[in-house]
Protein backbone atom coordinates (compact mmCIF):
# COMPACT_ATOMS: atom_id res chain seq x y z
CA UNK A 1 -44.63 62.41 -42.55
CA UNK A 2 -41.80 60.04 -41.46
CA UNK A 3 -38.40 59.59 -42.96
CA UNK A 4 -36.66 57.05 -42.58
CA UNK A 5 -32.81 58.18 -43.57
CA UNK A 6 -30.96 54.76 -44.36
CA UNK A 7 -26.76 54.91 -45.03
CA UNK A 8 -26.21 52.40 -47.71
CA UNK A 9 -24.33 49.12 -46.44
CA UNK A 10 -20.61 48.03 -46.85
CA UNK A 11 -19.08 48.69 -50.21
CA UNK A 12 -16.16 47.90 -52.20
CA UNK A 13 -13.05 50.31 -52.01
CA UNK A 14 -12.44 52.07 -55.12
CA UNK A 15 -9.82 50.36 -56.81
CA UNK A 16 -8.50 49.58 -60.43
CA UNK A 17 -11.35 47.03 -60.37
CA UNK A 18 -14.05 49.83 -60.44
CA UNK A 19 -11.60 53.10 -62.15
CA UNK A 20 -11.65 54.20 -59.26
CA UNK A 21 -15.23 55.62 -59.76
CA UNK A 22 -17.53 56.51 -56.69
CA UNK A 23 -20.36 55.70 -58.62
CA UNK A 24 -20.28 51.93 -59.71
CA UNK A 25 -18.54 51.09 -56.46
CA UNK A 26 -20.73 47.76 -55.50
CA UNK A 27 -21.51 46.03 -51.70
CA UNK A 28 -18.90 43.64 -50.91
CA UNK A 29 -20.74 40.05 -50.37
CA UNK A 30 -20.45 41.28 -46.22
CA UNK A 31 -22.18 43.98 -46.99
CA UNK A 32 -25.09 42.18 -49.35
CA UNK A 33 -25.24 39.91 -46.58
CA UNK A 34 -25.62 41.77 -43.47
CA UNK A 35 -27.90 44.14 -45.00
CA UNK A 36 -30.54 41.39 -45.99
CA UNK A 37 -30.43 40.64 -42.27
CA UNK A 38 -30.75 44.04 -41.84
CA UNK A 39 -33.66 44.70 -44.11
CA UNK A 40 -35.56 41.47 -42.00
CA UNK A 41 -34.91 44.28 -38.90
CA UNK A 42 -36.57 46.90 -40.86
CA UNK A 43 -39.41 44.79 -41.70
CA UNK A 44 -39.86 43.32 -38.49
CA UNK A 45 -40.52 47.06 -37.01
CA UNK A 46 -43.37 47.51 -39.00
CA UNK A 47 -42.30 50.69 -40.32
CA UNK A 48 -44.77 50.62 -43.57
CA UNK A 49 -42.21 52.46 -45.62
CA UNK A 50 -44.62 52.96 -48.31
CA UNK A 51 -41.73 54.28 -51.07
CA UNK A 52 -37.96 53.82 -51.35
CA UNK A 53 -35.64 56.43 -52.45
CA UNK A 54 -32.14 56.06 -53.16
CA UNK A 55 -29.47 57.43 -54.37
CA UNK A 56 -27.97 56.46 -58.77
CA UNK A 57 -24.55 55.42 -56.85
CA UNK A 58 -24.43 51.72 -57.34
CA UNK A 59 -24.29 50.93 -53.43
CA UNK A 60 -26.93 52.94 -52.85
CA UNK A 61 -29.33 51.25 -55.15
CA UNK A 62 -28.14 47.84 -54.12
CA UNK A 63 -28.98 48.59 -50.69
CA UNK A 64 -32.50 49.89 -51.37
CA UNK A 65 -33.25 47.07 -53.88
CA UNK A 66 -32.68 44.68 -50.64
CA UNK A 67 -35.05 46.65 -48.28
CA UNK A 68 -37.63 47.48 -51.04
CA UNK A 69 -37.97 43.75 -51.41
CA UNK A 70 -38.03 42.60 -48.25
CA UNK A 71 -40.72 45.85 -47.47
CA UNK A 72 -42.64 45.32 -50.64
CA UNK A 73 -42.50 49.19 -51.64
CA UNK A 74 -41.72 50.71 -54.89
CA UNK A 75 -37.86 51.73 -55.70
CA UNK A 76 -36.89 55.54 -56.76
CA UNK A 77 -33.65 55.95 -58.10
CA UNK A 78 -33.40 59.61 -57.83
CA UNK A 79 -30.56 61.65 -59.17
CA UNK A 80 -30.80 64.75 -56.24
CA UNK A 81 -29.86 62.07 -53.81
CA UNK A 82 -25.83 61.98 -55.05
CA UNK A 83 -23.83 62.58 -52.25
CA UNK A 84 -23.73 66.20 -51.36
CA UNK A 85 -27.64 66.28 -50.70
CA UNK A 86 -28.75 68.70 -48.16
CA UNK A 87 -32.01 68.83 -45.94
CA UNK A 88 -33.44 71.19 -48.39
CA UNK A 89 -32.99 69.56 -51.34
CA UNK A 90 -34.45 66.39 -50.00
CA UNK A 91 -37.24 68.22 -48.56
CA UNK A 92 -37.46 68.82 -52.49
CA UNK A 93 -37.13 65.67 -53.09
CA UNK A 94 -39.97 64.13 -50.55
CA UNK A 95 -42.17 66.88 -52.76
CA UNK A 96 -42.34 64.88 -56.00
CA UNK A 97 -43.83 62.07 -53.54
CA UNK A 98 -46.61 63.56 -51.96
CA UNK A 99 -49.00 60.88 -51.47
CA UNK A 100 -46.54 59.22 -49.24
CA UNK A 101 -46.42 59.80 -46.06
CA UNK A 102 -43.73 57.01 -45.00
CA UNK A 103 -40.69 57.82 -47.24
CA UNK A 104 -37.24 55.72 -46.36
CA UNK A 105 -34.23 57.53 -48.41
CA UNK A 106 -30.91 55.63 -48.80
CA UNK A 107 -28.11 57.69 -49.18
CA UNK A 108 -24.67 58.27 -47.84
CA UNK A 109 -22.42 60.08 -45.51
CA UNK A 110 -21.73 62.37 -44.36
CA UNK A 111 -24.99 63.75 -45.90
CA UNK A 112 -27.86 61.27 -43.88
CA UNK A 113 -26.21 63.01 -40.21
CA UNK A 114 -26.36 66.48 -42.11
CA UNK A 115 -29.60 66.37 -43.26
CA UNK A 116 -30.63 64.22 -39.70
CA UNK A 117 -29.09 67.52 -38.27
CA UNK A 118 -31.53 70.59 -40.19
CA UNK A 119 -34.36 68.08 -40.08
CA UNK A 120 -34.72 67.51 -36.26
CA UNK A 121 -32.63 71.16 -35.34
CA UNK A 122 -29.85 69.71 -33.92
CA UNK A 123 -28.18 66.69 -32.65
CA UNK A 124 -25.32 64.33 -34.05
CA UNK A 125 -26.51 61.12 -35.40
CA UNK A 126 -23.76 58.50 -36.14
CA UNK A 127 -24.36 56.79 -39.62
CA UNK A 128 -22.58 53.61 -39.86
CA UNK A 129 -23.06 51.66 -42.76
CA UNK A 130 -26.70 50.01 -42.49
CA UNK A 131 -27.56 52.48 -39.55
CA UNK A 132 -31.18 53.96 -39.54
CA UNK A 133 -33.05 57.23 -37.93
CA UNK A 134 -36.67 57.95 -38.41
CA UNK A 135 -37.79 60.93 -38.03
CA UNK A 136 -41.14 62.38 -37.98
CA UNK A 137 -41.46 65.76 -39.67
CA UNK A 138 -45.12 68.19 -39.08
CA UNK A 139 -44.32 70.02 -42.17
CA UNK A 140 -41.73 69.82 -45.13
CA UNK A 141 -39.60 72.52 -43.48
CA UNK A 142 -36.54 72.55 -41.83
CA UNK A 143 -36.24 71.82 -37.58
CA UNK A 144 -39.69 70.39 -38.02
CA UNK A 145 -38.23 66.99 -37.37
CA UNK A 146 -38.45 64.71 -34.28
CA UNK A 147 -36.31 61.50 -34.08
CA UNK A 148 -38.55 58.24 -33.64
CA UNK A 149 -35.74 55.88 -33.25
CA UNK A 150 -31.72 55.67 -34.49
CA UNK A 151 -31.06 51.74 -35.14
CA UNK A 152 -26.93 51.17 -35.85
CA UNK A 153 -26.64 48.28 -38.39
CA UNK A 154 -26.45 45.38 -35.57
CA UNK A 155 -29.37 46.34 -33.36
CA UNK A 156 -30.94 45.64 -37.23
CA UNK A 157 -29.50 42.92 -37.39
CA UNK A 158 -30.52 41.41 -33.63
CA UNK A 159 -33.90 42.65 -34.04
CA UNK A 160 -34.31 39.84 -37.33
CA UNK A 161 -32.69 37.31 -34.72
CA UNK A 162 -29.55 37.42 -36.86
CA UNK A 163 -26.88 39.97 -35.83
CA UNK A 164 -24.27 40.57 -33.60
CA UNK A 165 -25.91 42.64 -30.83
CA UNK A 166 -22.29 43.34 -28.50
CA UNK A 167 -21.69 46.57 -30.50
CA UNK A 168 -23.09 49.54 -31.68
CA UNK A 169 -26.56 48.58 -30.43
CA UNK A 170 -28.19 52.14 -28.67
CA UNK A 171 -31.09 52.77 -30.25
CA UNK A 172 -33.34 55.71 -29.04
CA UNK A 173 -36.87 55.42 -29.29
């Protein structure tokens, strides 16, 4: 199976505007922006993401909505993704999808480096917003994992033809 493990893009501060509530904090217009560049990246890979998960936080299903589009696959708004999601519980997760064997999950920090972490037995991943690490796991167990490829948001965003590519652009394949 491979995972793609997707932070969600720029959002909002929380602020009197939102109640200060994590969960209906939105993408600022940056964000929405650079992450439809983004999502051309993702496309352009030819990943074949065949289902998206994300995350009921607002940003989180904002920035799914933009790559399921833009990948043509079916949106999952699934509660277990909140932040605080572990490798196990998204192991869970991948369970109630098992005809799919090309899963992208878009989440938040620091959770997508912890579970990156458990999944491939090691090894620091740095999620900035819009970042990306697929990872292929044999089995739905723990340290099963091997990392495909880690894209930070601009090497996304240069690999549509539309992004900054003078920072943050190592990607390991």
């Amino acid at each position: 199976m491979i995972v793609g493990l997707l932070r969600h893009a720029v959002a909002e501060d929380a602020s009197e505007s939102t109640g200060f509530q994590d969960d209906v904090r939105a993408l600022t217009i940056e964000g929405d922006a650079k992450m439809r560049i983004a999502a051309d990246g993702i496309q352009r890979l030819g990943l074949d993401f065949e289902v998206v998960l994300a995350s009921p936080l607002l940003r989180t299903i904002q920035t799914a909505q933009i790559v399921s589009q833009r990948i043509d696959a079916p949106l999952h708004v699934v509660e277990r993704l909140r932040p605080g999601l572990d490798a196990e519980g998204l192991l869970d997760v991948l369970l109630d999808f098992p005809d799919a064997n090309r899963v992208l999950v878009c989440g938040h920090q620091p959770d997508m480096s912890d579970v990156a972490y458990d999944l491939l037995r090691g090894g620091i991943l740095e999620f900035k917003k819009g970042a990306l690490a697929v990872i292929e796991i044999g089995a739905p167990r723990l340290g099963t994992g091997v990392l495909k490829a880690h894209y930070p948001p601009s090497a996304l965003r240069a690999i549509a033809g539309g992004g900054d590519t003078t920072s943050d652009t190592s990607i390991v394949a």
